[in-house]
C-alpha atoms as a PDB file:
ATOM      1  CA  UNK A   1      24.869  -6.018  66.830  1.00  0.00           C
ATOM      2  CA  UNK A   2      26.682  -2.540  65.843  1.00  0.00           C
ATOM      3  CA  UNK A   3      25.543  -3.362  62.013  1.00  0.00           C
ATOM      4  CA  UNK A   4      21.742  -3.488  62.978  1.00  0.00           C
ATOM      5  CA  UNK A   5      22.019  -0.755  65.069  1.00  0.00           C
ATOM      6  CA  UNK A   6      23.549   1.136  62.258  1.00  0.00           C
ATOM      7  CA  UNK A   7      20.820   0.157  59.906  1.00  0.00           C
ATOM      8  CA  UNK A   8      18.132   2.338  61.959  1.00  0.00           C
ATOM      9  CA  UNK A   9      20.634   5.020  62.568  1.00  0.00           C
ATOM     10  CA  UNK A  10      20.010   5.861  58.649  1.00  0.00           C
ATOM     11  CA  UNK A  11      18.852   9.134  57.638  1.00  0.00           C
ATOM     12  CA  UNK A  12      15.022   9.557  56.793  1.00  0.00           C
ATOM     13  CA  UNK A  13      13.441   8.777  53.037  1.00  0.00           C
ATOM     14  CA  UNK A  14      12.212  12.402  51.817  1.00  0.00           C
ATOM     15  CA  UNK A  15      10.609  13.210  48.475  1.00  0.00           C
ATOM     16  CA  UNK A  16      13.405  13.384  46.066  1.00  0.00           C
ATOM     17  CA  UNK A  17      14.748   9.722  47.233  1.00  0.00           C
ATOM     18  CA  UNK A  18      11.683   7.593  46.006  1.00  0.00           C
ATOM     19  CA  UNK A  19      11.683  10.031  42.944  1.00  0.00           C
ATOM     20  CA  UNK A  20      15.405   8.578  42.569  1.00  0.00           C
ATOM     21  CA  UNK A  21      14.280   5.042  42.775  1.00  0.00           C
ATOM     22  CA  UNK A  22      11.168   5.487  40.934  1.00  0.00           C
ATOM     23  CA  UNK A  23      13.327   6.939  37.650  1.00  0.00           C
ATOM     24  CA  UNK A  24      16.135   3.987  38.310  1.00  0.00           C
ATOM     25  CA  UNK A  25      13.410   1.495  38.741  1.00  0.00           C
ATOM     26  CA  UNK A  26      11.565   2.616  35.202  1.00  0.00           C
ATOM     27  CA  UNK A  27      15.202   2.146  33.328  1.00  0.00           C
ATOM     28  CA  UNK A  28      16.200  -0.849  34.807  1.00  0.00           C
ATOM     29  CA  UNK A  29      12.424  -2.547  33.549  1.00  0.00           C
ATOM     30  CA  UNK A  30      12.750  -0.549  29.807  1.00  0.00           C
ATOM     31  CA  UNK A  31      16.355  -2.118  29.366  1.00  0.00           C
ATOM     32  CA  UNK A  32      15.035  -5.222  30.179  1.00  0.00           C
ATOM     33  CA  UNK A  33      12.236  -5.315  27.837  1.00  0.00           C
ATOM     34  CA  UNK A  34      14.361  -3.730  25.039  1.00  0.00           C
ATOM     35  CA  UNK A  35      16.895  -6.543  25.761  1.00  0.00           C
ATOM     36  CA  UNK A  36      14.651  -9.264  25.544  1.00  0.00           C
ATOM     37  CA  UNK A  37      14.923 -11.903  22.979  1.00  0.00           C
ATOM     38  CA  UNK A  38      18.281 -10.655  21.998  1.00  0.00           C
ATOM     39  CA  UNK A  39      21.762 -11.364  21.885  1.00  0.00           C
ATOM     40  CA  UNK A  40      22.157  -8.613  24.716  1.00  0.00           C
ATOM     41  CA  UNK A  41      20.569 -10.723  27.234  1.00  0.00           C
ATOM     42  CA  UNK A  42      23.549 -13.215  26.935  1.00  0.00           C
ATOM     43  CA  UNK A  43      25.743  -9.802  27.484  1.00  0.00           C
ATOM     44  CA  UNK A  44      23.740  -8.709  30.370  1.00  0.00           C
ATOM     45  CA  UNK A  45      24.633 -12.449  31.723  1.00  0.00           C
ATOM     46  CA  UNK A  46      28.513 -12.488  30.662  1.00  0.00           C
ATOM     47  CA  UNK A  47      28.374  -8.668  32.721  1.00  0.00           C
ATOM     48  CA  UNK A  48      26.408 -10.485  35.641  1.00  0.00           C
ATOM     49  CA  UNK A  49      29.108 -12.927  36.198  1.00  0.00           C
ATOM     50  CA  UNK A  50      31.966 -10.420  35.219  1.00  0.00           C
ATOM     51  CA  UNK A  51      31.303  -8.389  37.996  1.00  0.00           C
ATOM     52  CA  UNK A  52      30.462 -11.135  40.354  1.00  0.00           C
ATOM     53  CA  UNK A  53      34.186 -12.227  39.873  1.00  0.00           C
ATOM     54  CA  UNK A  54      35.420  -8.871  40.351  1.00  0.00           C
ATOM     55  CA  UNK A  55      33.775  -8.361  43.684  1.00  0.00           C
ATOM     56  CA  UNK A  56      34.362 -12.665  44.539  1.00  0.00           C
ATOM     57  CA  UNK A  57      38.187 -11.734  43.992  1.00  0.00           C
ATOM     58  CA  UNK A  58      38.069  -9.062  46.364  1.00  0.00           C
ATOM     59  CA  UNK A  59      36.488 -10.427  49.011  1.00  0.00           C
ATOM     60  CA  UNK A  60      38.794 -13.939  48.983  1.00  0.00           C
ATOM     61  CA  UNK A  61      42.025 -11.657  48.270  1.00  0.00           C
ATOM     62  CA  UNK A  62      42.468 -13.051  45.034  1.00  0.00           C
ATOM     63  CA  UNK A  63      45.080 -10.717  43.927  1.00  0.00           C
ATOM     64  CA  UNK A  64      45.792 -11.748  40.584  1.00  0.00           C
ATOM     65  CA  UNK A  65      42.123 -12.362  39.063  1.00  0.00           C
ATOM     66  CA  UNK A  66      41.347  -9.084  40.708  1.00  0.00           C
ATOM     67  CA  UNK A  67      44.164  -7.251  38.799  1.00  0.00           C
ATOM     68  CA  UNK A  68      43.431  -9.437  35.794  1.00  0.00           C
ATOM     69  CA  UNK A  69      40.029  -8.034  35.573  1.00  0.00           C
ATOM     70  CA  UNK A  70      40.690  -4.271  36.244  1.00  0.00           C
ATOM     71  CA  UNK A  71      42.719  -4.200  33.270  1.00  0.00           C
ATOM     72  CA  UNK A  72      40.417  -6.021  31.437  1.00  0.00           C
ATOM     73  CA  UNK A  73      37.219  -3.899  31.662  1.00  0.00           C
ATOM     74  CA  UNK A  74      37.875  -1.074  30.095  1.00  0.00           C
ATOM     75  CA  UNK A  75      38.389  -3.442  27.073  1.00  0.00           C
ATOM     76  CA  UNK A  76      35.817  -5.610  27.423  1.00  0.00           C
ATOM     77  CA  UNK A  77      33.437  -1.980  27.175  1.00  0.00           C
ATOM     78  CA  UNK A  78      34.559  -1.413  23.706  1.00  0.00           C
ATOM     79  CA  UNK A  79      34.222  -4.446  22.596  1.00  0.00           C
ATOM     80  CA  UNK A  80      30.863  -4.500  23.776  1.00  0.00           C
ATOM     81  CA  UNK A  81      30.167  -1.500  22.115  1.00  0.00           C
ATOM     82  CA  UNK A  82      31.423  -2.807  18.832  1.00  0.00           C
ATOM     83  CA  UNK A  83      29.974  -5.958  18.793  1.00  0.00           C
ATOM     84  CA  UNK A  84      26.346  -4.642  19.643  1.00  0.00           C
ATOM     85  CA  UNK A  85      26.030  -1.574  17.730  1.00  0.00           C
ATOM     86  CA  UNK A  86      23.111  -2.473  16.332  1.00  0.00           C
ATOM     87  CA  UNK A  87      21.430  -3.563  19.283  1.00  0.00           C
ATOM     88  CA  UNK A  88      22.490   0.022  21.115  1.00  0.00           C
ATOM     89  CA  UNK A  89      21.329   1.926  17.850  1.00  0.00           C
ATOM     90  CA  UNK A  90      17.768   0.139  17.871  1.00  0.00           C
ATOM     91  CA  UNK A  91      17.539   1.103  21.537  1.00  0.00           C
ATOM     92  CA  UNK A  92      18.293   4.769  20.748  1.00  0.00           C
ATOM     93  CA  UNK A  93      15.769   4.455  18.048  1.00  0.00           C
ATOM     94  CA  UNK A  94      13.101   3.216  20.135  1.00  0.00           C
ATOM     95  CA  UNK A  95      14.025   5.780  23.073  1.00  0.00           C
ATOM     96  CA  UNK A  96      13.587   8.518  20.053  1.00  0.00           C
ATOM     97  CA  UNK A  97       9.974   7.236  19.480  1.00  0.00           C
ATOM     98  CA  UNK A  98       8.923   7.995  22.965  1.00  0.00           C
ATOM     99  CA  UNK A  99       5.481  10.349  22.874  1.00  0.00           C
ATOM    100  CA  UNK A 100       7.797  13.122  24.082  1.00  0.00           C
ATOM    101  CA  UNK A 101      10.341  13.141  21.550  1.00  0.00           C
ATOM    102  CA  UNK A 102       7.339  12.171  18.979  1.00  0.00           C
ATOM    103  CA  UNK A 103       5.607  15.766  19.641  1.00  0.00           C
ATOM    104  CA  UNK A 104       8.630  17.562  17.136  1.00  0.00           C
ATOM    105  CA  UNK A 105       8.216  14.970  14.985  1.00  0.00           C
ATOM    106  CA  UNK A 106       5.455  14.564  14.039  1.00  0.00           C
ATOM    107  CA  UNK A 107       4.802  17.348  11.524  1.00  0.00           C
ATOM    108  CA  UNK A 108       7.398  16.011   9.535  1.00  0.00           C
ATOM    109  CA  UNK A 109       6.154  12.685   9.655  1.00  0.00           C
ATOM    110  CA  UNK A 110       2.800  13.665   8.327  1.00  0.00           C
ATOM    111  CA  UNK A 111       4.423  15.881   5.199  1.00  0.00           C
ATOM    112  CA  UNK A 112       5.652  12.816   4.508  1.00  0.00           C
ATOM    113  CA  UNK A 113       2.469  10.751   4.830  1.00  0.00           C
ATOM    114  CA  UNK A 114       0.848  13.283   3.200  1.00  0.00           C
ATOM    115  CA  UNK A 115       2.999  13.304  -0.052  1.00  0.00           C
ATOM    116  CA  UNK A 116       2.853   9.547  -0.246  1.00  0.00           C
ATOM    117  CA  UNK A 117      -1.084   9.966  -0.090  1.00  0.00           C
ATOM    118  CA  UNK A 118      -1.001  12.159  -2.931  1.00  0.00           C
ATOM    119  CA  UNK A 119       1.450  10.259  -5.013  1.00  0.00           C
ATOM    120  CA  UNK A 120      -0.267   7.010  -4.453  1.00  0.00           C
ATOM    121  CA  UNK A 121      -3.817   9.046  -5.306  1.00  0.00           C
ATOM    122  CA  UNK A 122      -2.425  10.780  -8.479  1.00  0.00           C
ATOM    123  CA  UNK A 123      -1.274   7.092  -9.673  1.00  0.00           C
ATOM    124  CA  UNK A 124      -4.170   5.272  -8.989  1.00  0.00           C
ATOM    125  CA  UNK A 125      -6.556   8.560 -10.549  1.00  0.00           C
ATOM    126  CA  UNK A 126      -4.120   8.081 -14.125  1.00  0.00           C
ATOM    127  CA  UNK A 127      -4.670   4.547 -14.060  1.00  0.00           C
ATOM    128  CA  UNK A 128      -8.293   4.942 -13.468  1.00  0.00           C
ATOM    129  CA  UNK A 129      -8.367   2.523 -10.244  1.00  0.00           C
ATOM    130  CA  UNK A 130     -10.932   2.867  -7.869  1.00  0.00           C
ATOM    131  CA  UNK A 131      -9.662   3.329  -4.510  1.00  0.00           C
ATOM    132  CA  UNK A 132     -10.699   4.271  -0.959  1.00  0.00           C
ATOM    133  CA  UNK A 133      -8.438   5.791   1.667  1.00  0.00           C
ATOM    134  CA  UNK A 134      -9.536   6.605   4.955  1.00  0.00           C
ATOM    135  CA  UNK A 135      -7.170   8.654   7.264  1.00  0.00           C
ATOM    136  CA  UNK A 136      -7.677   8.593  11.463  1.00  0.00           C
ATOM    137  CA  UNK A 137      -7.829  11.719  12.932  1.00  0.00           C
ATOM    138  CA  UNK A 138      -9.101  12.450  16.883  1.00  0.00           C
ATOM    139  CA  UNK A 139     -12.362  10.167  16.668  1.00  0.00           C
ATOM    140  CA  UNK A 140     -10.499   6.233  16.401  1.00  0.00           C
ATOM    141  CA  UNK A 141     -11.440   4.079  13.579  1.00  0.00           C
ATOM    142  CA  UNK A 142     -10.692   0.780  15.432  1.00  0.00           C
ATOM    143  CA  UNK A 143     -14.011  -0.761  14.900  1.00  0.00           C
ATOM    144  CA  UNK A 144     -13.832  -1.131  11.022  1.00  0.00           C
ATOM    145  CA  UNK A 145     -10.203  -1.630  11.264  1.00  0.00           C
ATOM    146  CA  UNK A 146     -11.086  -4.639  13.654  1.00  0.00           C
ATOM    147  CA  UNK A 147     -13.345  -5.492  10.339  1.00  0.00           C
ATOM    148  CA  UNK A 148     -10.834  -5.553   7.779  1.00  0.00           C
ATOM    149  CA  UNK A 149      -7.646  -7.645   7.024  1.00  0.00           C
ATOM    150  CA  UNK A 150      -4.525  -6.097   9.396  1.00  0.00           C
ATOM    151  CA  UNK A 151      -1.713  -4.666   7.888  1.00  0.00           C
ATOM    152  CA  UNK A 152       0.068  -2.321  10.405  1.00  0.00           C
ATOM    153  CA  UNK A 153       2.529  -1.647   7.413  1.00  0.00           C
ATOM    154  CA  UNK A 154       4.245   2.526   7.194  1.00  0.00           C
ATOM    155  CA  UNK A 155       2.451   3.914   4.618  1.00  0.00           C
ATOM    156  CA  UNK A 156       4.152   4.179   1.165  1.00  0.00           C
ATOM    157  CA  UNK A 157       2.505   5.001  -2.211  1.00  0.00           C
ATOM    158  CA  UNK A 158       3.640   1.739  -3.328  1.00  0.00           C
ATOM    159  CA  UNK A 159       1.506  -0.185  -0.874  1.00  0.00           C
ATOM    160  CA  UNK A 160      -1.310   1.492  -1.346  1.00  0.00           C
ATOM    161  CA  UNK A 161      -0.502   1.062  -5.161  1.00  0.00           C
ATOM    162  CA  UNK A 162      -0.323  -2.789  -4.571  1.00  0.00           C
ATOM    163  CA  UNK A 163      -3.341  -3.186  -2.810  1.00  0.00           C
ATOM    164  CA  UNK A 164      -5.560  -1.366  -4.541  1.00  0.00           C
ATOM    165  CA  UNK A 165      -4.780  -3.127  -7.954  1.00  0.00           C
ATOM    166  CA  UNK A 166      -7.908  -5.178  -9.115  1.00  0.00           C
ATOM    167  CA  UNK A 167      -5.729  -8.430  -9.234  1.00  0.00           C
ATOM    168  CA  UNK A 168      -4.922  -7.977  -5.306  1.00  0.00           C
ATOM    169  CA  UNK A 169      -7.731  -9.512  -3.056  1.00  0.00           C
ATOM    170  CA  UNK A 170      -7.458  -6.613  -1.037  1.00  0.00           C
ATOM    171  CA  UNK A 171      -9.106  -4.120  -3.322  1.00  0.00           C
ATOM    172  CA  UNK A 172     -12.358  -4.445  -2.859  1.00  0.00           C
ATOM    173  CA  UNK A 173     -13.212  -2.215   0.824  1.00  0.00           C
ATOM    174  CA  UNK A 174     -11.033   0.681   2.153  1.00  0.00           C
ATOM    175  CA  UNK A 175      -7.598   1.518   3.241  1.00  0.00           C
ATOM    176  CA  UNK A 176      -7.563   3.235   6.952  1.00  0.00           C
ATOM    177  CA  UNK A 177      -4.404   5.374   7.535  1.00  0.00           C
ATOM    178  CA  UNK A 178      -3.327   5.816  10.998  1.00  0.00           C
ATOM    179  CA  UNK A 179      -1.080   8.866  11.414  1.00  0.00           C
ATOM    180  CA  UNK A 180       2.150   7.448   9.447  1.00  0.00           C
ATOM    181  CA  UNK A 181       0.914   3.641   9.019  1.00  0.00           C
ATOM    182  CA  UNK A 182      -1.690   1.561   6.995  1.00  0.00           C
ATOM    183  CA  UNK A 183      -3.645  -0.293   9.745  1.00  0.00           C
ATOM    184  CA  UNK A 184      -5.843  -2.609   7.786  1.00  0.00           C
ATOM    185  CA  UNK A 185      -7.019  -2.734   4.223  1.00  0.00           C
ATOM    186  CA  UNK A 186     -10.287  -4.457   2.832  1.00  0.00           C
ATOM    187  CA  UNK A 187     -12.697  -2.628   5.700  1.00  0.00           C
ATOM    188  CA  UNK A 188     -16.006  -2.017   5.218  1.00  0.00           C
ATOM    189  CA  UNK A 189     -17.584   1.570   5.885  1.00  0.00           C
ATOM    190  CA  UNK A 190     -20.943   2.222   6.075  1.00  0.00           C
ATOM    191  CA  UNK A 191     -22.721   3.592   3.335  1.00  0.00           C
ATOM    192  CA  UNK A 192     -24.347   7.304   3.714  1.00  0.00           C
ATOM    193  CA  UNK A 193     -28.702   7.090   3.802  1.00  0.00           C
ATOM    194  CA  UNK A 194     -28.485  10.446   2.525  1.00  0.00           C
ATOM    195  CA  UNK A 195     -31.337  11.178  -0.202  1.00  0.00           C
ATOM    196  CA  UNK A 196     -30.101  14.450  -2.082  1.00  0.00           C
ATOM    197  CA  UNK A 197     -27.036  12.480  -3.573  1.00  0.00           C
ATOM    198  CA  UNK A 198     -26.753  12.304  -6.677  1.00  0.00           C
ATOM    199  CA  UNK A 199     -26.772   8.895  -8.912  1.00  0.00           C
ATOM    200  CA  UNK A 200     -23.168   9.157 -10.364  1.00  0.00           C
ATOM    201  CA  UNK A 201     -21.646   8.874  -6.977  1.00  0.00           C
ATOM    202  CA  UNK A 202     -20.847   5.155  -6.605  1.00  0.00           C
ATOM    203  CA  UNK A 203     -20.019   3.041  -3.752  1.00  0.00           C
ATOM    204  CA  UNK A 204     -16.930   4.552  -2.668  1.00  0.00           C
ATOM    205  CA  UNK A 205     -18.289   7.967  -2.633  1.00  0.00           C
ATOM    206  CA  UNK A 206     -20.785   6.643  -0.454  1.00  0.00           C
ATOM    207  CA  UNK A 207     -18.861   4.820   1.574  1.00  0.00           C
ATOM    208  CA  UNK A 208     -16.169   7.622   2.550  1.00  0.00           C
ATOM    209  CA  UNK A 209     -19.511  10.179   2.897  1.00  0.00           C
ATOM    210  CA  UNK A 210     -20.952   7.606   5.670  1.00  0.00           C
ATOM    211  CA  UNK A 211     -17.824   7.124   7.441  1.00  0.00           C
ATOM    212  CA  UNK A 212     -17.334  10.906   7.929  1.00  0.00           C
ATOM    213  CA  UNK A 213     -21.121  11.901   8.816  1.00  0.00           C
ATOM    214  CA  UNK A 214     -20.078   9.595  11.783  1.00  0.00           C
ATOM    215  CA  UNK A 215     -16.566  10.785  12.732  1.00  0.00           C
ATOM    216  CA  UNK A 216     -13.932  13.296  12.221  1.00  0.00           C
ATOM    217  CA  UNK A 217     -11.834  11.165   9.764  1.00  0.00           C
ATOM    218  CA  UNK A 218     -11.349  12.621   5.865  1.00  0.00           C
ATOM    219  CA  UNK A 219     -11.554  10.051   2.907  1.00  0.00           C
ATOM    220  CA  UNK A 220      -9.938  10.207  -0.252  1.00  0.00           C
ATOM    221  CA  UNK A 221     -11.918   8.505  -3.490  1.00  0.00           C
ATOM    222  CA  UNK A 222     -10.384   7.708  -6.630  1.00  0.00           C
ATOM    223  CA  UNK A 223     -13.130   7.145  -9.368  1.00  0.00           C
ATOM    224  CA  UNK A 224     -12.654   3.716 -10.997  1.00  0.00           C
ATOM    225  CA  UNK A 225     -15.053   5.319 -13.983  1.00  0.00           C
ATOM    226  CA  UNK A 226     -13.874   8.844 -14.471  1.00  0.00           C
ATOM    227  CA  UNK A 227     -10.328   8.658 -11.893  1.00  0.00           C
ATOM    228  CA  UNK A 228     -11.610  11.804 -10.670  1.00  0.00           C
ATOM    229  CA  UNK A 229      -9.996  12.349  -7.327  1.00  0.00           C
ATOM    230  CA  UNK A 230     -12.042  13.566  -4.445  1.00  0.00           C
ATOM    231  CA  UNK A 231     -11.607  14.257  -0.538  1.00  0.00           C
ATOM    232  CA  UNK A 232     -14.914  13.827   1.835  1.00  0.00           C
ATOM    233  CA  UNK A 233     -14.776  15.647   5.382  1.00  0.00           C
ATOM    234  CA  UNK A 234     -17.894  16.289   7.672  1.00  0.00           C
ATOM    235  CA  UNK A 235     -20.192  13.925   4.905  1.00  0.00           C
ATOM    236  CA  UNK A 236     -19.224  17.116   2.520  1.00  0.00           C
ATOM    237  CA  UNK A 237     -17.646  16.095  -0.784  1.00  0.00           C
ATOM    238  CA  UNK A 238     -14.913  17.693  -3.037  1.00  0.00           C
ATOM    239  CA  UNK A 239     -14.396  16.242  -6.396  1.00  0.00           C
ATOM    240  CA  UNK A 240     -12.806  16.674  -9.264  1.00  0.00           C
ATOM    241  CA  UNK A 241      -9.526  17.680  -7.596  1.00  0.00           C
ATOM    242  CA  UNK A 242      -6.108  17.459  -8.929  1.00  0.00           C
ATOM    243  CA  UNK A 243      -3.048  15.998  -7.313  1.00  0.00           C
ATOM    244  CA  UNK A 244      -1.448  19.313  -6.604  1.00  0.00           C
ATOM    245  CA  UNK A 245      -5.146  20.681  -4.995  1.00  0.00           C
ATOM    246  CA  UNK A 246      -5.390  17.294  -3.458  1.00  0.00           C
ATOM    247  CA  UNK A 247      -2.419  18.449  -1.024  1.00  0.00           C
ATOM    248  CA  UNK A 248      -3.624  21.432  -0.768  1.00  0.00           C
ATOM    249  CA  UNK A 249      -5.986  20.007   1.084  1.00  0.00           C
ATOM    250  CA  UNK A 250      -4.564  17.284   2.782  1.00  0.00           C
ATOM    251  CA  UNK A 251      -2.505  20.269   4.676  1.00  0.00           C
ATOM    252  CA  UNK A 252      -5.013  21.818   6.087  1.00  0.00           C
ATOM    253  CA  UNK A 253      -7.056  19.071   7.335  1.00  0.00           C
ATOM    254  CA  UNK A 254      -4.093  16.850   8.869  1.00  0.00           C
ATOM    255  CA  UNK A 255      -1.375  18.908   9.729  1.00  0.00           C
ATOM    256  CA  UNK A 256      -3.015  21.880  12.313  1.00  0.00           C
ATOM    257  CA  UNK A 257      -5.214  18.783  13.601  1.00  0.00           C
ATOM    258  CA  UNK A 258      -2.188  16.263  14.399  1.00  0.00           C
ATOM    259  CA  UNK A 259      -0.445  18.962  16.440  1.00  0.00           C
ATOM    260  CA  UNK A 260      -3.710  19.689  18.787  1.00  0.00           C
ATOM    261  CA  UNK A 261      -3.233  15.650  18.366  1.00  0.00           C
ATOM    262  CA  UNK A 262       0.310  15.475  19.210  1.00  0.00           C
ATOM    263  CA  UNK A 263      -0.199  17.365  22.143  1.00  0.00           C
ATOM    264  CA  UNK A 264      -3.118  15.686  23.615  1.00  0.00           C
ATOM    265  CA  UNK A 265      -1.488  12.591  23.300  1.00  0.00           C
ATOM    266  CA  UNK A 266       1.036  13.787  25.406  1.00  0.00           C
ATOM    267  CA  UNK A 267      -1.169  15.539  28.206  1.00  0.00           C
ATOM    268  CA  UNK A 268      -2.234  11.693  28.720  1.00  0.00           C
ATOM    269  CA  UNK A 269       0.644  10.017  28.381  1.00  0.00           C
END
């Protein structure tokens, strides 16, 4: 009975001990969901019974299997490494996606969405096709996304480019842009009841003017008469912009609003 009188000899449980099994407990359940449906769960198995034969050998004095293994292990590591690298370097990626490590990127990552807004804008406006981008800022734009045809696709000028052509049955409606990603294309806004517009502004122009009397979001309209390219923020339209003022613009609507962004998202993280 020494052993169970040992057990409540143990020193107390303070703070920093649960914080130590709270941290081990979160990586244990996020390598397990990385893991899962790959060939690293057949690793994690191969490991499992590894060092169940390690520890088996030692206990029944198995002398031999116990050295066998010892010089094995060190072996069997770099061949693990080796023969998952690509496992291990999507883990890495997905650890450097985390909404902390996502805070210092994510100005970059909106230059970049940026420049592939105005490239696929400045294509569409020399090709005269209409087209109707709508880019999430604080205010969610789930409820027309929920409306239009799911894409959840990173945003490239040539996607947009594809989808807006009048041969793609995805033309007709808008494109919403969520930070670097196309979330749905073919949504439906609702059209601005606003009297003192003029009659050359179309659908579009209408559309992307609703959508932001409502929200925060910014639209971008490419004229399918004219290809006149124009941005719409706060119901307030700018037209007649070129690609280079177009950015311009873009700038100083998106990127000092996704760091306040960035940082909120973080705060409730």
């Amino acid at each position: 009975m020494s052993w169970v009188s040992g057990l409540f000899r143990r020193p107390p449980v303070d703070v920093w001990d649960v914080v130590d099994i709270i941290v081990v407990s979160v990586l244990i359940y996020e390598v397990l969901k990385l893991i899962r449906g790959t060939r690293a769960v057949q690793m994690a198995l191969g490991g499992a019974v590894f060092v169940g034969l390690f520890y088996g050998s030692r206990w029944g004095h198995l002398e031999t299997v116990n050295w066998l293994l010892r010089n094995v292990a060190g072996y069997i590591v770099f061949a693990a490494i080796v023969l998952f690298q690509s496992d291990i370097r999507r883990g890495l990626a997905h650890l450097g996606r985390g909404p902390f490590f996502r805070y210092f990127a994510r100005a970059e990552a909106a230059e970049d969405s940026i420049e592939e807004l105005v490239v696929a804008s400045g294509m569409l406006s020399a090709q005269r096709i209409g087209a109707l981008i709508a880019v999430e800022r604080l205010i969610g734009l789930r409820n027309y996304i929920e409306g239009g045809i799911p894409i959840d696709a990173k945003l490239s000028y040539d996607l947009l480019l594809s989808i807006f052509q009048v041969s793609s049955p995805l033309h007709d409606g808008a494109v919403i842009v969520q930070e670097d990603r196309i979330a749905a294309a073919a949504c439906f806004l609702p059209l601005t009841v606003n009297p003192k517009l003029g009659k050359e502004l179309g659908s579009r122009h209408r559309a992307a003017i609703g959508l932001t009397e409502e929200n925060d979001a910014l639209a971008i309209v490419v004229s399918e008469e004219t290809g006149s390219l124009s941005v719409v923020v706060d119901g307030q339209i700018e037209r007649a912009l070129t690609p280079d003022a177009l950015r311009v613009q873009l700038r100083s609507l998106l990127l000092q609003r996704g760091v306040r962004r960035s940082a909120r998202a973080i705060q409730y993280s």
